[in-house]
Protein backbone atom coordinates (compact mmCIF):
# COMPACT_ATOMS: atom_id res chain seq x y z
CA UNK A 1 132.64 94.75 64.04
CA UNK A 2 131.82 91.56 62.57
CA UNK A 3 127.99 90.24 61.61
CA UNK A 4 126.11 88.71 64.59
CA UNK A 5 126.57 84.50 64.26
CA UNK A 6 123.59 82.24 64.66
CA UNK A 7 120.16 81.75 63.10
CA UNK A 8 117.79 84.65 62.74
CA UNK A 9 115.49 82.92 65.21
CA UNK A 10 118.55 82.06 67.78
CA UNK A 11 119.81 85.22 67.27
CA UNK A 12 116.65 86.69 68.76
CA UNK A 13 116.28 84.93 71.45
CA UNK A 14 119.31 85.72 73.01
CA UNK A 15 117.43 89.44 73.47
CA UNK A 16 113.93 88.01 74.19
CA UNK A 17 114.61 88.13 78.13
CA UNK A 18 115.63 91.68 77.83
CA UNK A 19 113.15 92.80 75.09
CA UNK A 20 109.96 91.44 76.96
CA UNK A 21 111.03 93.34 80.23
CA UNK A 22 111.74 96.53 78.05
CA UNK A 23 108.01 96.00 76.90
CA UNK A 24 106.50 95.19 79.76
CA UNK A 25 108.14 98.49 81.62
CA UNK A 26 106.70 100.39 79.09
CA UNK A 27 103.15 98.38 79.23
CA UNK A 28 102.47 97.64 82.38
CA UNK A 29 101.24 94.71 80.65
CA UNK A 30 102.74 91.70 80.06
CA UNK A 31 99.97 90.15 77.44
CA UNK A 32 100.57 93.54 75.34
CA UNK A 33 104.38 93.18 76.04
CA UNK A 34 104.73 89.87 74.33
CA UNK A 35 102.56 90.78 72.14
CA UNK A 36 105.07 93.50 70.94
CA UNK A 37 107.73 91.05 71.63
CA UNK A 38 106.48 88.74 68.81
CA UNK A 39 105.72 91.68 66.48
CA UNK A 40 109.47 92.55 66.58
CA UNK A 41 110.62 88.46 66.10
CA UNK A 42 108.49 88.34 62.94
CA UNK A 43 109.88 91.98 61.56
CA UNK A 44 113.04 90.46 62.90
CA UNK A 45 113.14 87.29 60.90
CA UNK A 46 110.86 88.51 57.57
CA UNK A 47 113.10 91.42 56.67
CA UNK A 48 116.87 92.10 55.63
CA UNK A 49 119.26 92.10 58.36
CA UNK A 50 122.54 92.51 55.65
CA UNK A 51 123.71 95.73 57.42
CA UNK A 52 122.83 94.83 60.95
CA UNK A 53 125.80 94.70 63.25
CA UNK A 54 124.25 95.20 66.37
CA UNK A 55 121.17 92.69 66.81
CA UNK A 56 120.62 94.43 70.91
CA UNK A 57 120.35 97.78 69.77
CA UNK A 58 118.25 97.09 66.38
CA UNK A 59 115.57 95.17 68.36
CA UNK A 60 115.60 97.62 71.29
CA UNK A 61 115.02 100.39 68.82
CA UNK A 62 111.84 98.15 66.87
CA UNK A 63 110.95 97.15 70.61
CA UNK A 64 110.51 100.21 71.89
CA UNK A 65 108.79 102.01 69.16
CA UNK A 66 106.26 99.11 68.79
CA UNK A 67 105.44 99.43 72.69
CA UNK A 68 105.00 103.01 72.11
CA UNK A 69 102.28 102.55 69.45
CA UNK A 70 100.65 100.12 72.30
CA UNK A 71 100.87 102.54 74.21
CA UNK A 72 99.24 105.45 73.08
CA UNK A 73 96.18 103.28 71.83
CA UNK A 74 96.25 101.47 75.48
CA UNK A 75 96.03 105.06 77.41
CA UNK A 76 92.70 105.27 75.38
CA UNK A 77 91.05 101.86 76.46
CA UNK A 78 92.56 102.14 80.04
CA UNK A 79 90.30 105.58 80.20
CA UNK A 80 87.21 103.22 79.70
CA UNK A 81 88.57 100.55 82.19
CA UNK A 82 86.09 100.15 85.16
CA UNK A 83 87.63 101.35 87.87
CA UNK A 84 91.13 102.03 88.55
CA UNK A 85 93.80 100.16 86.33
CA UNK A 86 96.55 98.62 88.07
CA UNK A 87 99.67 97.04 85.92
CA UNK A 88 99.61 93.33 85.43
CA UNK A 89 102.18 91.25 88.38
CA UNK A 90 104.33 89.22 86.99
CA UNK A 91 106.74 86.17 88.28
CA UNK A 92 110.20 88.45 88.44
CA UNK A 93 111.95 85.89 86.17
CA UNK A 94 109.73 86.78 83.54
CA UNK A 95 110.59 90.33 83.03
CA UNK A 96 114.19 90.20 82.22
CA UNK A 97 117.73 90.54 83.89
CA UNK A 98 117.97 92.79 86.65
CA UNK A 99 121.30 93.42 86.54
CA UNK A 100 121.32 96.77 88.18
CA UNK A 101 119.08 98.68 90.71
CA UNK A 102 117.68 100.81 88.21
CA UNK A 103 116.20 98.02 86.22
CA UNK A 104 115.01 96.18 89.61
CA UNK A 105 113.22 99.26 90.88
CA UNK A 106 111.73 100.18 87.53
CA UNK A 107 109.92 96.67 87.90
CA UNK A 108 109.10 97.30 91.37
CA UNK A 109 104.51 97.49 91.43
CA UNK A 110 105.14 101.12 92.64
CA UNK A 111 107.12 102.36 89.94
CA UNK A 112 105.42 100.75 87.66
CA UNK A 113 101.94 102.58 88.89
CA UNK A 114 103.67 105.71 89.30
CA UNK A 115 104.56 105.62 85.36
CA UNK A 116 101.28 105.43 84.43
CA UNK A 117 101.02 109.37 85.34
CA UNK A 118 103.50 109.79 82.13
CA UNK A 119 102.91 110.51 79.04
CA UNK A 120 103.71 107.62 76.49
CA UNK A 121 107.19 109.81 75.23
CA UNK A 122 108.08 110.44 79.27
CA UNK A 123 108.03 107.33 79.96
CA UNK A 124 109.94 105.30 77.01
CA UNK A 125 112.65 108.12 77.66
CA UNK A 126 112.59 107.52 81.52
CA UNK A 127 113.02 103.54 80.78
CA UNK A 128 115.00 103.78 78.29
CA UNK A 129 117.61 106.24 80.21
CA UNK A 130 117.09 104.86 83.81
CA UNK A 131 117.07 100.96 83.01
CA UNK A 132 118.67 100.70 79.80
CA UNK A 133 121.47 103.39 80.03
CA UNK A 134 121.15 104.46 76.75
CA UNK A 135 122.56 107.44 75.72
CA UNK A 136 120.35 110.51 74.88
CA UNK A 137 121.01 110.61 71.14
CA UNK A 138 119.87 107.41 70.47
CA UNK A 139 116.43 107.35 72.66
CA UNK A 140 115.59 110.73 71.00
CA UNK A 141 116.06 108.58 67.75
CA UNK A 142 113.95 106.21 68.61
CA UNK A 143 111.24 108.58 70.01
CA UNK A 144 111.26 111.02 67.35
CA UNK A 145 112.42 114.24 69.41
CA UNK A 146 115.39 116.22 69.44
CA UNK A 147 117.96 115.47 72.17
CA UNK A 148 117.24 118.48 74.41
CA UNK A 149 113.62 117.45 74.30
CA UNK A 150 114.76 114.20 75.26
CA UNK A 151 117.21 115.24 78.12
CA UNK A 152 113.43 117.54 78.81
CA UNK A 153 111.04 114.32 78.73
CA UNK A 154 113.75 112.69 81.11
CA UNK A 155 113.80 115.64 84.00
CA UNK A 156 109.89 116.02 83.61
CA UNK A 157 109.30 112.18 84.09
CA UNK A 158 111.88 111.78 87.03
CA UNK A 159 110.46 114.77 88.66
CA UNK A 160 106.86 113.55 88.56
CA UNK A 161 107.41 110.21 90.00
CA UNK A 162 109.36 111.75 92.53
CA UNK A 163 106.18 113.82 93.25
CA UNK A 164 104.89 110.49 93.34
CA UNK A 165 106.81 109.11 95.62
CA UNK A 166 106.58 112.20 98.18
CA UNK A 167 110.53 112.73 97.57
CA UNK A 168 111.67 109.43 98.80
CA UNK A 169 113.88 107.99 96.57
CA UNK A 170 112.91 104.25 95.15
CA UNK A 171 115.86 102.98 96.94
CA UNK A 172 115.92 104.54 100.46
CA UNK A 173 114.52 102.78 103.73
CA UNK A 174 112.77 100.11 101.32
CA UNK A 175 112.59 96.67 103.28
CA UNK A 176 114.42 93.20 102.69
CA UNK A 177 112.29 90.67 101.19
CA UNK A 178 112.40 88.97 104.31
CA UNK A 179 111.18 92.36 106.49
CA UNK A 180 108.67 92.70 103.86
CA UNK A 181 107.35 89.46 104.47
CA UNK A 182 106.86 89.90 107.90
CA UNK A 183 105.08 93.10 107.46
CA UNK A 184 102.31 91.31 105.80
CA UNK A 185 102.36 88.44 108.29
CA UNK A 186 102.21 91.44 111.18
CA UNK A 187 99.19 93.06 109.18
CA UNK A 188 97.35 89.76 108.77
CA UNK A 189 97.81 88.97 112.55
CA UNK A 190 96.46 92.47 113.62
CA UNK A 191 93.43 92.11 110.86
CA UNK A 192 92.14 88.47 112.29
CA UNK A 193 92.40 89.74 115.70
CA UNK A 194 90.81 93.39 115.30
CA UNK A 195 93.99 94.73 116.94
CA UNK A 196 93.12 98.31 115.58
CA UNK A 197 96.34 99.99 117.00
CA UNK A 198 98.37 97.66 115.55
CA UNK A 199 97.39 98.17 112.40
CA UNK A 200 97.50 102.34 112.75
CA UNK A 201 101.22 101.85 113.78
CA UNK A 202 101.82 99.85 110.50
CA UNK A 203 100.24 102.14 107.70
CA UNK A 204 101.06 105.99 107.10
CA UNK A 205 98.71 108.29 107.71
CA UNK A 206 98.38 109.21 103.85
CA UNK A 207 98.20 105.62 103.25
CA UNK A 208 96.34 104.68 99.95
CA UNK A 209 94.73 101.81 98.90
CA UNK A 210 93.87 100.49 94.94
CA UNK A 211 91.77 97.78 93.75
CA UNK A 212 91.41 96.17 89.93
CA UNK A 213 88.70 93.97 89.13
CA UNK A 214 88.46 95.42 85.66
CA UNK A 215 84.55 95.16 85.98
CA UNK A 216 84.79 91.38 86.04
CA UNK A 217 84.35 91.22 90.12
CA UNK A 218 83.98 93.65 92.57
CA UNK A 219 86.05 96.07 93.67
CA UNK A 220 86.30 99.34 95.28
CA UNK A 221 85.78 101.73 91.96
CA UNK A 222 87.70 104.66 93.63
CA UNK A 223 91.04 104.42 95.77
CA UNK A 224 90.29 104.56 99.19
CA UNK A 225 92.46 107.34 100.80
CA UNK A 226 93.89 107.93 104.31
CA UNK A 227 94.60 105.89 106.84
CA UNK A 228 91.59 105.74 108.88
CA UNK A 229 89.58 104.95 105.84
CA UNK A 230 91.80 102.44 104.32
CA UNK A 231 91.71 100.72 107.83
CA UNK A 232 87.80 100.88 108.15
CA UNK A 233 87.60 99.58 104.12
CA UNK A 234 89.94 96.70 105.01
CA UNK A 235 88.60 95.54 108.48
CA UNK A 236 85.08 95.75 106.26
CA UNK A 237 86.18 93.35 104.28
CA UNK A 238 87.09 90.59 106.86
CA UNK A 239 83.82 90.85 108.19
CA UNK A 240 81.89 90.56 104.65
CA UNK A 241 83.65 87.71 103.17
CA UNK A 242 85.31 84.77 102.88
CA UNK A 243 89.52 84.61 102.70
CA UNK A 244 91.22 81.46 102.42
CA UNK A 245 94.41 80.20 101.41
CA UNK A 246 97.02 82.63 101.87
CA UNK A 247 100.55 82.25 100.88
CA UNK A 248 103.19 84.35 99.83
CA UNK A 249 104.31 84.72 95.96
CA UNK A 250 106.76 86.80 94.36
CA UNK A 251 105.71 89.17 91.93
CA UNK A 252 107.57 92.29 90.66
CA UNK A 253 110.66 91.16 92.72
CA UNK A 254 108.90 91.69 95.52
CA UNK A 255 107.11 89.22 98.20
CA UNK A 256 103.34 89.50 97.38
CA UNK A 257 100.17 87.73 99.35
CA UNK A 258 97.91 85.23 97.07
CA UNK A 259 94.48 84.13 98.38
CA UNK A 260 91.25 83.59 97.45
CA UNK A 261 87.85 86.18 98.57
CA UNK A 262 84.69 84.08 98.47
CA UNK A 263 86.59 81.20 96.12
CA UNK A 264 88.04 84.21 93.44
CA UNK A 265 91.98 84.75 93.59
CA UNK A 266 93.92 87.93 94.49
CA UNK A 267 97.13 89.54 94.68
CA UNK A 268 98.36 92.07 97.13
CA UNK A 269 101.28 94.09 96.47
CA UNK A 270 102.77 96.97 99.09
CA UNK A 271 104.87 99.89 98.97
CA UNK A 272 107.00 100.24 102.04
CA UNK A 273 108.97 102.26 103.21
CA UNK A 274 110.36 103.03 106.77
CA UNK A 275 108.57 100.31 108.44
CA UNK A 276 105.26 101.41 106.86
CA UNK A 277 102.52 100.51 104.18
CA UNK A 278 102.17 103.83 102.04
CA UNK A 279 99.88 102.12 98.85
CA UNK A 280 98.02 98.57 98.78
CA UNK A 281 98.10 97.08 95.56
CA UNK A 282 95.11 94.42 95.18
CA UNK A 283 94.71 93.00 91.98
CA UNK A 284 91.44 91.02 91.40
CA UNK A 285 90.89 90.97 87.64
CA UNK A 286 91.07 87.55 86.92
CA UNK A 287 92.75 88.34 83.63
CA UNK A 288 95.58 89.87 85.54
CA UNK A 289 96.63 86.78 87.72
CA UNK A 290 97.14 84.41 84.87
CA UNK A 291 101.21 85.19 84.94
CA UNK A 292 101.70 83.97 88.60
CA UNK A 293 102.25 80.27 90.04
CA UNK A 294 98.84 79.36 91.58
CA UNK A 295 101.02 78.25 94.62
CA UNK A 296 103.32 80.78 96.37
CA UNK A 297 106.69 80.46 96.97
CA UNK A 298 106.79 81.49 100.68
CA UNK A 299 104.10 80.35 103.77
């Protein structure tokens, strides 16, 4: 195998797509994940890279054990956070390729929530096997574990976000982009006109909804559980403020709804599946919407 050709700099950024969506899957963040992204191009270009023959797996190793650093110290501030923490939504182009369905659903705003029940090792093994394909001896390399411990973090993480996901698997019944699309133009139909039993036909029963305003505007500071409730919080809200401005976005590779509550911004994300809204996603933090086009993509 011959030396990789090219600059140390061009070299890199070849990998940057993939490295900052191997971050950011193991963030949640995408500020932290370039920040990690950056920490490896500097390590990258300031050290010796004589017996380097495979540039992809070298910075996937640094990568991954600089995110993991992140985030163990991030678990510790997100305990602090006011209210609940949601990940960050980002423009899909900006995480990486998504070459397969593993690494599309491990972007999806569900997953993504649902990993933040793991413990830092669970979830660089669950990435790192389920997105990245890599083969147990070297993720328990670049965690520190042995490989049966590995194989162990693996079958622990998949089974709790399975948990999570009340046994459905990430890729059954889940909607187009275009039925998903529709399902928020159906919801925000049946909200403006009251129609209160056409909203309870499109949300489960154990329907829960999140909010994120990190403290810096308001937002519910506990999810809001069950259907009835989540209906009664969000018919609340039409009557108490102002919304303007709605358009659809894509975030996560998923369609997303951007608008503004009295003049602030938001994004709502949804988990569907068979027809129906099991989780609401709003993100209000302003801090969080900075990685989004002001203007959505859709109507």
């Amino acid at each position: 195998m011959t030396a990789p050709t090219g600059t140390p700099e061009a070299v890199f950024e070849r990998h940057r797509p993939l490295l900052t969506g191997l971050a950011y899957r193991l963030l949640g963040s995408m500020w932290d994940a370039e920040d990690v992204v950056q920490e490896a191009f500097l390590r990258w270009t300031r050290s010796g890279r004589d017996d380097v023959r495979e540039p992809r797996a070298y910075l996937v190793t640094v990568v991954s054990r600089l995110a993991l650093d992140q985030l163990r110290s991030a678990r510790v501030a997100r305990e602090a956070y006011v209210g609940p923490w949601l990940p960050e939504p980002v423009d899909t182009r900006a995480a990486g390729p998504l070459d397969t369905a593993e690494l599309r659903d491990t972007l999806s705003y569900a997953t993504l929530h649902l990993m933040e029940r793991l413990t830092p090792p669970e979830r660089a093994v669950f990435v790192l096997r389920e997105a990245f394909e890599l083969p147990y001896d070297t993720i328990a390399e670049i965690v520190g574990v042995t490989v049966p411990n590995c194989r162990q973090l693996q079958h622990r993480a998949a089974k709790r976000l399975a948990d999570g996901r009340g046994g459905v698997r990430p890729d059954r019944f889940q909607p187009s982009a275009e039925e998903h699309a529709a399902l928020f133009s159906r919801i925000l139909d049946a909200a403006r006109g009251g129609d209160l039993a056409a909203l309870t036909r499109l949300f489960s029963e154990d329907v829960v909804a999140w909010g994120d305003g990190g403290g810096k505007t308001r937002a519910a500071l506990r999810p809001v559980v069950g259907r009835a409730k989540v209906l009664s919080f969000l018919l609340g809200l039409l009557g108490r403020h102002t919304f303007a401005g709605f358009r659809l976005t894509d975030a996560n590779g998923q369609p997303a709804l951007r608008f503004d509550v009295d003049g602030r911004p938001q994004i709502t994300l949804l988990d569907v599946h068979e027809g129906r809204v099991h989780a609401v996603f709003a993100v209000l933090n302003p801090d969080k919407l900075t990685r989004l086009a002001p203007d959505g993509d859709g109507s």
